[in-house]
N, C-alpha and C. Protein backbone atom coordinates (compact mmCIF):
# COMPACT_ATOMS: atom_id res chain seq x y z
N UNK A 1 32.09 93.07 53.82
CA UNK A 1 32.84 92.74 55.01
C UNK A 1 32.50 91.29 55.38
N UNK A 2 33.58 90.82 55.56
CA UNK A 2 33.15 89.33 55.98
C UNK A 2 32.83 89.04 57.39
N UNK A 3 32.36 87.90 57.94
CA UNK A 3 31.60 87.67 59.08
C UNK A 3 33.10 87.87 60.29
N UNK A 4 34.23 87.68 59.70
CA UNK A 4 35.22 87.58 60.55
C UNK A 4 35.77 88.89 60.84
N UNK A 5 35.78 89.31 59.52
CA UNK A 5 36.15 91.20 60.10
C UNK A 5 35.17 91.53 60.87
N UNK A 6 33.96 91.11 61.09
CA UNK A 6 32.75 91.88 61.42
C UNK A 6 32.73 91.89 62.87
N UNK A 7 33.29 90.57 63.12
CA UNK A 7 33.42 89.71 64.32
C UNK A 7 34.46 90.82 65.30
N UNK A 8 35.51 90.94 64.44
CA UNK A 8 36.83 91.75 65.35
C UNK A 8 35.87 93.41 65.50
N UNK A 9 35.24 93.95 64.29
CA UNK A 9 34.94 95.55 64.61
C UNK A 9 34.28 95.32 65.25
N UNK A 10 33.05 94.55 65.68
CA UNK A 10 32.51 94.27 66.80
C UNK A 10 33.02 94.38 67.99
N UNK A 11 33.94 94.01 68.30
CA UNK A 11 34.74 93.32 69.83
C UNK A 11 35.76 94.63 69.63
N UNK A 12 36.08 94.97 68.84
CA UNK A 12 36.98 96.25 69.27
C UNK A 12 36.31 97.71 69.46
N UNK A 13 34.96 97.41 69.02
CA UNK A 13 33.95 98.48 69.30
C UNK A 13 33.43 98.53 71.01
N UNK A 14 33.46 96.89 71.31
CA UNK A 14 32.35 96.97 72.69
C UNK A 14 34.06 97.30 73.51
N UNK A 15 35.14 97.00 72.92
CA UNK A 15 36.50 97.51 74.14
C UNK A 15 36.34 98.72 74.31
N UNK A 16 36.15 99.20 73.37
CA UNK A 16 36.29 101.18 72.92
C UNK A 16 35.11 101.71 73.87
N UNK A 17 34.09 100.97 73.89
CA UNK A 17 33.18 101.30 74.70
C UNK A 17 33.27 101.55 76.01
N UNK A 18 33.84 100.30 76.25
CA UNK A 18 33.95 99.97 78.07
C UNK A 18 35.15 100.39 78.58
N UNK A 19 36.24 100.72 77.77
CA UNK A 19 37.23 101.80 78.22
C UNK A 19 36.37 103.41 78.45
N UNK A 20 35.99 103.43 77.36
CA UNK A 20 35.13 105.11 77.27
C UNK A 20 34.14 105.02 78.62
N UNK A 21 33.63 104.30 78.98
CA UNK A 21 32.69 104.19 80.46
C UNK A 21 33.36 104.27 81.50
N UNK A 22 34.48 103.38 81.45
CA UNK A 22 35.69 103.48 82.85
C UNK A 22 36.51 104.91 83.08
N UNK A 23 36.89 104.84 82.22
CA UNK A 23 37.24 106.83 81.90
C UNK A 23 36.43 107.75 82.22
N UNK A 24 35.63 107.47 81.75
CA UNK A 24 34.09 108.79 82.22
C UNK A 24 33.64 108.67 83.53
N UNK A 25 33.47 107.63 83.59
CA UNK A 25 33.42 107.92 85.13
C UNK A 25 34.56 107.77 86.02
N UNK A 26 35.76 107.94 85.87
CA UNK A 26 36.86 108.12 86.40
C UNK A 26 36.91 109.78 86.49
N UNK A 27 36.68 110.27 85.17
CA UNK A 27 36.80 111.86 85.05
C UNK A 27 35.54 112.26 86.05
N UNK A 28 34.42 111.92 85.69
CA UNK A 28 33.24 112.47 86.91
C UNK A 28 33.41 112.63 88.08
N UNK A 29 34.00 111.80 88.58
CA UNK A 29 34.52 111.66 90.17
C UNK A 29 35.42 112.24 90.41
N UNK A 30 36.86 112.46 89.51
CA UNK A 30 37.38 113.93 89.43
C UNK A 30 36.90 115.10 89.48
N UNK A 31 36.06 115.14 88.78
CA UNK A 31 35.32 116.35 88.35
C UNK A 31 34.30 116.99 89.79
N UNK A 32 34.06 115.67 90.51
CA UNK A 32 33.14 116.28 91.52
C UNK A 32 34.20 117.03 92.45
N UNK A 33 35.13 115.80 92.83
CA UNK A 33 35.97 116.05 94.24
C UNK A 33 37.08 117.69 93.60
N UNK A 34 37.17 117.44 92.42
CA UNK A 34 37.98 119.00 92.00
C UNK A 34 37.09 120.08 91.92
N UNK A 35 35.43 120.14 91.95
CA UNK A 35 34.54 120.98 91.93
C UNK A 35 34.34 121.86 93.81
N UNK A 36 34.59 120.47 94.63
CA UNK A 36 34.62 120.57 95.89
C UNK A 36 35.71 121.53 96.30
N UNK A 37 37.58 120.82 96.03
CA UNK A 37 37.95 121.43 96.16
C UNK A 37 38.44 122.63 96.04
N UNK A 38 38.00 122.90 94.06
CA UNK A 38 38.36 124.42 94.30
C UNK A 38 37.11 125.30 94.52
N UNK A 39 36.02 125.05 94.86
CA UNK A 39 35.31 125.89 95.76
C UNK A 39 36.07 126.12 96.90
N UNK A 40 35.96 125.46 97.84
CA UNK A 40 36.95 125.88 99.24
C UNK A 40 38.41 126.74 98.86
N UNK A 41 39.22 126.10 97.91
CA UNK A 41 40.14 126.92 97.74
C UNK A 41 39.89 128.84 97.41
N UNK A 42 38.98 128.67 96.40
CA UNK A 42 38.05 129.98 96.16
C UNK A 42 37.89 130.81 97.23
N UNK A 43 37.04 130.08 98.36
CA UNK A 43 36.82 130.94 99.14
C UNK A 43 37.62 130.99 100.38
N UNK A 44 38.54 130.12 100.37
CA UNK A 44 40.06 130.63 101.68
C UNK A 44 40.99 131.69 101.13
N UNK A 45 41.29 131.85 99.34
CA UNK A 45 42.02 132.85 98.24
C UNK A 45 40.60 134.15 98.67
N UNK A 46 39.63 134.22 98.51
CA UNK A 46 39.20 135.06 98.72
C UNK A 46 39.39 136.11 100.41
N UNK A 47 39.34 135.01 101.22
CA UNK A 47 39.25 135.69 102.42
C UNK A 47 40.48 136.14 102.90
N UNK A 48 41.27 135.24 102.48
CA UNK A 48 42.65 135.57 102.72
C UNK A 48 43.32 136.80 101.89
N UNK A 49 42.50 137.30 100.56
CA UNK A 49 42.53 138.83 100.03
C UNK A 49 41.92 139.41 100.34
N UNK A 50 40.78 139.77 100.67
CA UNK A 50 39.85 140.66 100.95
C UNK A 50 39.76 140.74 102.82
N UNK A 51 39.93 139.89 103.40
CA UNK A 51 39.95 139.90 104.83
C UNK A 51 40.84 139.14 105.24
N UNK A 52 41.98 139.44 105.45
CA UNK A 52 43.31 139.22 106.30
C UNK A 52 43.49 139.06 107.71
N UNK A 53 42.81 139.73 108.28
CA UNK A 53 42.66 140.02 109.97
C UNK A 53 41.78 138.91 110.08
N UNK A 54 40.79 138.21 109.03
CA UNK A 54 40.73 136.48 109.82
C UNK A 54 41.76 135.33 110.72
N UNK A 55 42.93 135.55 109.56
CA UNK A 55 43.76 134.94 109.61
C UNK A 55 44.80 135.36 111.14
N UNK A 56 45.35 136.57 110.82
CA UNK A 56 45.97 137.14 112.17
C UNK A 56 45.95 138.66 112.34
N UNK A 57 45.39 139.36 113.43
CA UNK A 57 44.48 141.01 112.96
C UNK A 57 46.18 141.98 112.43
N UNK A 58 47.23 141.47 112.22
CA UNK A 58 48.57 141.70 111.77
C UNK A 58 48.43 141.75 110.29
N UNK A 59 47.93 140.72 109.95
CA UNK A 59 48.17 139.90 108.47
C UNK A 59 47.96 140.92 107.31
N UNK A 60 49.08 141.06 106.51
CA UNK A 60 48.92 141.45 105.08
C UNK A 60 47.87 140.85 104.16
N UNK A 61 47.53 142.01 103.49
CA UNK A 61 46.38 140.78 101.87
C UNK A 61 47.61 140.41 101.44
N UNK A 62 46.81 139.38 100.81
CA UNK A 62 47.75 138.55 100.07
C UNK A 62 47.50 138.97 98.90
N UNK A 63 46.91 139.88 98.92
CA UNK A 63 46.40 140.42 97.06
C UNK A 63 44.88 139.85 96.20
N UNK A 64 45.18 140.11 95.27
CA UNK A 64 43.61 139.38 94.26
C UNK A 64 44.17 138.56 93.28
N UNK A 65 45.68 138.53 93.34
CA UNK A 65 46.33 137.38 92.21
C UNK A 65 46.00 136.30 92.71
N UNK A 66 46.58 135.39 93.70
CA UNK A 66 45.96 134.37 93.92
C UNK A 66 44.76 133.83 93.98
N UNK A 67 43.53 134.63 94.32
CA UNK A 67 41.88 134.58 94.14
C UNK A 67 41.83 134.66 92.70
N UNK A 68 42.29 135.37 92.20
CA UNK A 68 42.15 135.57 90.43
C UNK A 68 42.51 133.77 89.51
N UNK A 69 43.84 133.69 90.35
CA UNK A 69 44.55 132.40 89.30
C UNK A 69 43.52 131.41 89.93
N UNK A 70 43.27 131.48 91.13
CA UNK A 70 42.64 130.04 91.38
C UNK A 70 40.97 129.77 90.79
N UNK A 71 40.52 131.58 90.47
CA UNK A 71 39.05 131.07 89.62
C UNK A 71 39.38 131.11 88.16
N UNK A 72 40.15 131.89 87.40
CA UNK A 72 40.92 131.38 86.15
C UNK A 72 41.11 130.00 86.00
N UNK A 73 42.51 129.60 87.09
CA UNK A 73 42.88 127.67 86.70
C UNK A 73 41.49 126.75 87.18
N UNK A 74 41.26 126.99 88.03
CA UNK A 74 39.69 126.20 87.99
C UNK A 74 38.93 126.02 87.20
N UNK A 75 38.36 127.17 86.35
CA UNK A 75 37.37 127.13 85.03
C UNK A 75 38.15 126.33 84.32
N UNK A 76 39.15 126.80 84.16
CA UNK A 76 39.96 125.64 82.99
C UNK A 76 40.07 124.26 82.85
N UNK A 77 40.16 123.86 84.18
CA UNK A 77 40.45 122.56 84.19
C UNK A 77 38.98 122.10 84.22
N UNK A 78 37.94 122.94 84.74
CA UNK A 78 36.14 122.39 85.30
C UNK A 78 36.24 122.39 83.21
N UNK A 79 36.65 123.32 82.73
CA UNK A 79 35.92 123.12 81.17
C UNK A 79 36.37 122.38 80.27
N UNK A 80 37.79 121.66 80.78
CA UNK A 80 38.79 120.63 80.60
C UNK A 80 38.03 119.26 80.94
N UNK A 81 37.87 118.99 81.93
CA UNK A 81 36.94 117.96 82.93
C UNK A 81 35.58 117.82 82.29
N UNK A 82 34.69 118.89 81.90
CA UNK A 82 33.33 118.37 81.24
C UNK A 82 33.59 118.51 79.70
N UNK A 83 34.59 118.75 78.89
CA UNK A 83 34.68 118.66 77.66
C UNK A 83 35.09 116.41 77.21
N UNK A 84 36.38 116.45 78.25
CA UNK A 84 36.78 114.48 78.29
C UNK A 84 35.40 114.49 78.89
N UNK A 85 34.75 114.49 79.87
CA UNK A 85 33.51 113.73 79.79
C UNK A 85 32.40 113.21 78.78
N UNK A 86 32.24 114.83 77.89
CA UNK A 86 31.10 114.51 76.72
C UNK A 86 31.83 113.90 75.39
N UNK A 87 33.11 114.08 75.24
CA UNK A 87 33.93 113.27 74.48
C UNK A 87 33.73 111.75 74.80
N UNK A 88 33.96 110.87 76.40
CA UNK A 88 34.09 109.65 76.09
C UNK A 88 32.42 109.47 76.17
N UNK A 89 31.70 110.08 76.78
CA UNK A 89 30.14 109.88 76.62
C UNK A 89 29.95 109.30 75.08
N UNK A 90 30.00 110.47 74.52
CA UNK A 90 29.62 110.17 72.86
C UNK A 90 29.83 108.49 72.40
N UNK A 91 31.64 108.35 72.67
CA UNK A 91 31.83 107.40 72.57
C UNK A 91 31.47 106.12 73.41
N UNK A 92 31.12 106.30 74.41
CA UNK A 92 29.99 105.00 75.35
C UNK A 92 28.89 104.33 74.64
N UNK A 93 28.19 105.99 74.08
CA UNK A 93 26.79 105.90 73.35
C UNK A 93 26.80 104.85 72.19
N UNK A 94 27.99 104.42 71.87
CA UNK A 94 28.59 104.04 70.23
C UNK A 94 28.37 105.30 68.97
N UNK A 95 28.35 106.40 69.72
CA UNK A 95 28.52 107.09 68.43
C UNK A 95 30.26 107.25 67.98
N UNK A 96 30.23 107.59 66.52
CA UNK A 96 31.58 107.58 66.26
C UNK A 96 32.29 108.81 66.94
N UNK A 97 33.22 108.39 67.40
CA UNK A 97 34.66 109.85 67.35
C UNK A 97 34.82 110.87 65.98
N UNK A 98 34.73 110.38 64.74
CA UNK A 98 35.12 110.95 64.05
C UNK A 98 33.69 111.76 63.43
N UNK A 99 33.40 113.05 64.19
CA UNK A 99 32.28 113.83 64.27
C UNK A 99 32.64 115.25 64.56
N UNK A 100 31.91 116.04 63.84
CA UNK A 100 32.15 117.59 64.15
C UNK A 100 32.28 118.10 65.52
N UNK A 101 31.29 117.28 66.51
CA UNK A 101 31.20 117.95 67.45
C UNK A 101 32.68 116.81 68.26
N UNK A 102 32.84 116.41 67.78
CA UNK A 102 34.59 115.54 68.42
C UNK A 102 35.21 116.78 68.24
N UNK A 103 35.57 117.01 67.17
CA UNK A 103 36.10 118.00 66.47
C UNK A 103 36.41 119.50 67.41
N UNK A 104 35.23 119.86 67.59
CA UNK A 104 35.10 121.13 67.94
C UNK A 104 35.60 120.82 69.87
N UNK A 105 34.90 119.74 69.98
CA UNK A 105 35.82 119.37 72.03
C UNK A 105 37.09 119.38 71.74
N UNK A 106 37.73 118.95 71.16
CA UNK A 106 39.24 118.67 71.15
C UNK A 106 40.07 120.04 70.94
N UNK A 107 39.10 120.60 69.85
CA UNK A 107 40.03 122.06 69.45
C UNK A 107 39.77 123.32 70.97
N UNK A 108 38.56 123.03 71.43
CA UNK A 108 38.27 123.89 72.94
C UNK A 108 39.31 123.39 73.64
N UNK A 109 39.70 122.14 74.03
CA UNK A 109 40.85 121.66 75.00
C UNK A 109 42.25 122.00 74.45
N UNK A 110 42.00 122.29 73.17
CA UNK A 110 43.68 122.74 72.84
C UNK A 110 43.55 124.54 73.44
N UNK A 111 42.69 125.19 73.14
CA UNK A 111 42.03 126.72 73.36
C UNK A 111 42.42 126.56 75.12
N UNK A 112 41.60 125.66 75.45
CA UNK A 112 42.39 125.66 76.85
C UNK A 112 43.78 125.66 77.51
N UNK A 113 44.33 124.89 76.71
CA UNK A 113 45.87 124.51 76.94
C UNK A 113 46.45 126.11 76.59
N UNK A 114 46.51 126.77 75.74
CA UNK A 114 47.06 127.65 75.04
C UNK A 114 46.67 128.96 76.29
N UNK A 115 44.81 129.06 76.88
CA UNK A 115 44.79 129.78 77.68
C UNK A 115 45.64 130.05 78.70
N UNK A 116 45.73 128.63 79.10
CA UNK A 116 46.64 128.17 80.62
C UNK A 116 47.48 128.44 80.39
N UNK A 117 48.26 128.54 79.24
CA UNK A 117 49.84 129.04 79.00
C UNK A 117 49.85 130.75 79.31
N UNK A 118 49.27 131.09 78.55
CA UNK A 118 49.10 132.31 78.27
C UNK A 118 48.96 133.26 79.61
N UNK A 119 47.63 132.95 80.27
CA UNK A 119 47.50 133.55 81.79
C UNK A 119 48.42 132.97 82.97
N UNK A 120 49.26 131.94 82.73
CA UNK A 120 50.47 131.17 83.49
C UNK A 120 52.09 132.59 82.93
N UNK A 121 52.23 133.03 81.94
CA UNK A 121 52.82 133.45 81.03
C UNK A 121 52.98 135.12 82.07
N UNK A 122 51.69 135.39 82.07
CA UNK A 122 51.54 137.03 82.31
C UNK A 122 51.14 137.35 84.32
N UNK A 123 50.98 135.81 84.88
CA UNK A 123 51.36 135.89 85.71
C UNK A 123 52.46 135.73 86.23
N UNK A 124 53.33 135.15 85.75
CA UNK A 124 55.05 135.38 85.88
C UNK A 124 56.02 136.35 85.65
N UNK A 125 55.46 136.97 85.25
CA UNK A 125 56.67 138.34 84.59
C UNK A 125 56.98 138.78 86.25
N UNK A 126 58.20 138.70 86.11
CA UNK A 126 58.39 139.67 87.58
C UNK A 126 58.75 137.95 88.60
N UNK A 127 58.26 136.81 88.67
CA UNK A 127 58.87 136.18 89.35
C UNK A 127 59.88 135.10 88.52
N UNK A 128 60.29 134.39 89.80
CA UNK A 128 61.32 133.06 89.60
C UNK A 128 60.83 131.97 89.39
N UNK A 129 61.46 130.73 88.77
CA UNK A 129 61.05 129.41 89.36
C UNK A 129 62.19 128.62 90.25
N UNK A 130 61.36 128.64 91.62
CA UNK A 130 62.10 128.14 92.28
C UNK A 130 62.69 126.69 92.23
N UNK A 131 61.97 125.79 91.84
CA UNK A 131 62.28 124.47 91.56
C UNK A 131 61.68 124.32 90.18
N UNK A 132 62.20 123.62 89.65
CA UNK A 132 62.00 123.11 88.27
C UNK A 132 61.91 121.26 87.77
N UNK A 133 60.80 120.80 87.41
CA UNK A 133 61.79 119.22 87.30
C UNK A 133 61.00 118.98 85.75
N UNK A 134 62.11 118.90 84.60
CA UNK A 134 60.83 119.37 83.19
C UNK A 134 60.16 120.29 83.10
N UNK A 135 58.95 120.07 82.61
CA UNK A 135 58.22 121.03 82.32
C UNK A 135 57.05 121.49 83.79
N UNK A 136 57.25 120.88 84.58
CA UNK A 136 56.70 121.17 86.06
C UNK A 136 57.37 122.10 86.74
N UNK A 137 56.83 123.11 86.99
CA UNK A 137 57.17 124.48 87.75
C UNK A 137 56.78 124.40 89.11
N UNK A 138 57.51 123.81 90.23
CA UNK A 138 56.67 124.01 91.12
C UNK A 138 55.99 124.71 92.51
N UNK A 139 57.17 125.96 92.42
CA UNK A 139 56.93 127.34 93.08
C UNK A 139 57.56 128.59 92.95
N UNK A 140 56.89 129.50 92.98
CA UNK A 140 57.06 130.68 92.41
C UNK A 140 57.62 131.34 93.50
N UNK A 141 58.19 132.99 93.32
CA UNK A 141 58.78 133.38 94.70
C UNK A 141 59.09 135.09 93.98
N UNK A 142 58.76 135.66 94.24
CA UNK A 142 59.25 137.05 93.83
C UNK A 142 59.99 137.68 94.10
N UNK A 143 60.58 138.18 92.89
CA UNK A 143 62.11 138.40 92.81
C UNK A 143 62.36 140.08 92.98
N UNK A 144 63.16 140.41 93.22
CA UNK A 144 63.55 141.72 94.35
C UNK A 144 63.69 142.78 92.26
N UNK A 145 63.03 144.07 93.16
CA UNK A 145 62.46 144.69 92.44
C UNK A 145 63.87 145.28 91.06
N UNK A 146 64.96 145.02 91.65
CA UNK A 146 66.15 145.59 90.79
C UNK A 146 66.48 144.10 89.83
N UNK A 147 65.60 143.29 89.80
CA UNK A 147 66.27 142.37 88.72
C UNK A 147 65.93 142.61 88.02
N UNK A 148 65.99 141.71 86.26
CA UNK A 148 65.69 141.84 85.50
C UNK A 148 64.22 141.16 85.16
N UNK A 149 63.00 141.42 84.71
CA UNK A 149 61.74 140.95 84.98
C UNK A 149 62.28 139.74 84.19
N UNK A 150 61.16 138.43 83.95
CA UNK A 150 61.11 137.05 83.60
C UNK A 150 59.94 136.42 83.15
N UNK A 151 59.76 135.58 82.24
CA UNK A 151 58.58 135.27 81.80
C UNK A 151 58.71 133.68 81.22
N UNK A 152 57.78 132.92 82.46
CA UNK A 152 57.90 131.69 82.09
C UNK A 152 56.74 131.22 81.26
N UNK A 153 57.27 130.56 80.62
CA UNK A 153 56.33 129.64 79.10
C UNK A 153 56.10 128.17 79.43
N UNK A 154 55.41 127.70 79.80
CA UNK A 154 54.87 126.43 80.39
C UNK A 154 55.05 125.45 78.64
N UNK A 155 56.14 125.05 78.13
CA UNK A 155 56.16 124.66 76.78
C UNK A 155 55.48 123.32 76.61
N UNK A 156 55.33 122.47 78.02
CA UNK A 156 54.84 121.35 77.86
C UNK A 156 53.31 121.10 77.47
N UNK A 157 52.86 122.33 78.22
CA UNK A 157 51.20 122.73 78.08
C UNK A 157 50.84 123.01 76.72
N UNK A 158 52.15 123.85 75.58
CA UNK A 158 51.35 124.54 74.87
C UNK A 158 52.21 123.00 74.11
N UNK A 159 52.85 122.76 73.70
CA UNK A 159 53.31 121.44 72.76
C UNK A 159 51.44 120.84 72.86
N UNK A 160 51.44 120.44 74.41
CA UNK A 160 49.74 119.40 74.50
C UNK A 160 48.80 120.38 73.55
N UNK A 161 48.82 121.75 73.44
CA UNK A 161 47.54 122.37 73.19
C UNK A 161 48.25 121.91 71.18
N UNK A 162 49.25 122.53 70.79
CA UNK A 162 49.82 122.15 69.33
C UNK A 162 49.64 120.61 68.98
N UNK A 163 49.59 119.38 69.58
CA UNK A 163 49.53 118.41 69.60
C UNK A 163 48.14 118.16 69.27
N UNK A 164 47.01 118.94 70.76
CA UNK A 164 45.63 118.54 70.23
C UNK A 164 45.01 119.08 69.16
N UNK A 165 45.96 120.07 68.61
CA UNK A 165 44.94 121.21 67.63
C UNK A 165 45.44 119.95 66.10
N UNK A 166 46.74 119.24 66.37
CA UNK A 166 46.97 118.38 65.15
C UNK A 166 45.62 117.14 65.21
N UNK A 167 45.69 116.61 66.31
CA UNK A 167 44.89 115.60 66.45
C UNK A 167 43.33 116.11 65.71
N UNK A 168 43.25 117.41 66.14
CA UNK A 168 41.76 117.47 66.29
C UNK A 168 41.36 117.81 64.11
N UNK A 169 42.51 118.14 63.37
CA UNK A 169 42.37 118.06 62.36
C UNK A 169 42.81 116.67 61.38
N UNK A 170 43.35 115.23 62.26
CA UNK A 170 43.43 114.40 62.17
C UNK A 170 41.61 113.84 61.97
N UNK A 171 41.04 114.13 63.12
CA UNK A 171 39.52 113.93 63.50
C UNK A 171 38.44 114.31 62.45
N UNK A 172 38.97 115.73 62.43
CA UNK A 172 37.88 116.82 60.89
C UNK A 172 38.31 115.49 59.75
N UNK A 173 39.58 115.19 59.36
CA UNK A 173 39.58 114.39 58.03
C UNK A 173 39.17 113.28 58.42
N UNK A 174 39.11 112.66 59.46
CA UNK A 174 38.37 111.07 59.67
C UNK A 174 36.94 111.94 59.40
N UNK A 175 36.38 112.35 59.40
CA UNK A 175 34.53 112.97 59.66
C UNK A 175 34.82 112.86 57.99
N UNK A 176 35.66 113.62 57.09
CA UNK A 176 35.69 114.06 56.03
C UNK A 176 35.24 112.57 55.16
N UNK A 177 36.33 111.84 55.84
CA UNK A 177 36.08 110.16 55.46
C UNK A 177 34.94 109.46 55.20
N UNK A 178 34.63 109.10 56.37
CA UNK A 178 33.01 108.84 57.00
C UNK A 178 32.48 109.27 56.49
N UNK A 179 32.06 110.62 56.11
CA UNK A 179 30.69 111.26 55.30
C UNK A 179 31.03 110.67 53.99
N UNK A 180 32.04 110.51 53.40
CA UNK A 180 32.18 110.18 51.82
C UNK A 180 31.96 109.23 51.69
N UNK A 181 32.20 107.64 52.68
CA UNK A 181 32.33 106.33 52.61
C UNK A 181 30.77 106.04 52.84
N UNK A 182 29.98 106.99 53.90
CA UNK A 182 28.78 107.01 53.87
C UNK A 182 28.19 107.15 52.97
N UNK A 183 28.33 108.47 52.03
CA UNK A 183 27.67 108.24 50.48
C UNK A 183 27.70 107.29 50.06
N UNK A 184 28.59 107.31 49.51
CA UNK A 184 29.25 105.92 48.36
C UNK A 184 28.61 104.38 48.84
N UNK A 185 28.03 104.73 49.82
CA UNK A 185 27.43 103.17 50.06
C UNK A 185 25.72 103.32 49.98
């Protein structure tokens, strides 16, 4: 390698870096204030199922679906949120991306995507979408017991989860690379 290529992988290494730092801690600070809020959400979905007469001594439960989806979508996104963290970490550290354990974060965040579809999927049967704009659903409303049931597929989520599961075997053959180019030298 000459001093001039060496010069650019250098400088495109310390960018890769200091993007991966600005990101990470962009996600952390997400990660706190979304830790905050869906605790509280947690426990207003809880009280508002299990104790109703907080609210007004009239008040219907609202059920255990909503307490259910909101500690379901929470884990997801909390295991979404610390998976991009130890991903751009790695890469802060200057270790390479193209590593098993890259590998294995990326394919969990596709596992995620596919979850979210899936439990998004089987909580819909039986309702509508009231507004639609793309692949953004953005309220639900239940539909009177003589229709025909319905089952929405969030396609944008699972394309991201099919997308990362390509990427993440894009990644396995960069590792595949690296280890060989590593020998050979």
């Amino acid at each position: 390698m000459t001093t001039e290529e060496y010069t650019k992988t250098e400088a495109s290494l310390n960018r890769l870096k200091k993007s991966a730092k600005a990101i990470r801690v962009f996600f952390k600070v997400v990660f706190v204030l979304f830790c905050i809020v869906w605790v509280m959400l947690v426990a207003l979905f809880g009280c508002l199922s299990f104790f109703p007469e907080i609210v007004s001594p009239d008040a219907e439960s609202a059920g255990a679906v909503p307490f259910i989806l909101c500690i379901v979508f929470g884990l997801l996104i909390a295991v979404f949120l610390r998976q991009a963290i130890h991903f751009l970490s790695d890469i802060e550290k200057g270790e390479s991306p193209f590593s098993m354990r890259q590998v294995r974060r990326i394919r969990v965040v596709a596992l995620i995507f596919i979850v979210y579809v899936v439990v998004e999927a089987v909580f819909s049967i039986g309702q509508t979408t009231l507004v639609e704009s793309g692949s953004l659903m953005v309220k639900y409303s239940v539909t009177s017991v003589n229709s025909n049931p319905t089952l929405s597929i969030n396609f944008g989520m699972l394309s991201a989860a099919a997308i990362l599961y390509c990427l993440s075997l894009v990644f396995e053959y960069g590792t595949l690379l690296q280890q060989l180019s590593d020998e050979t030298l």
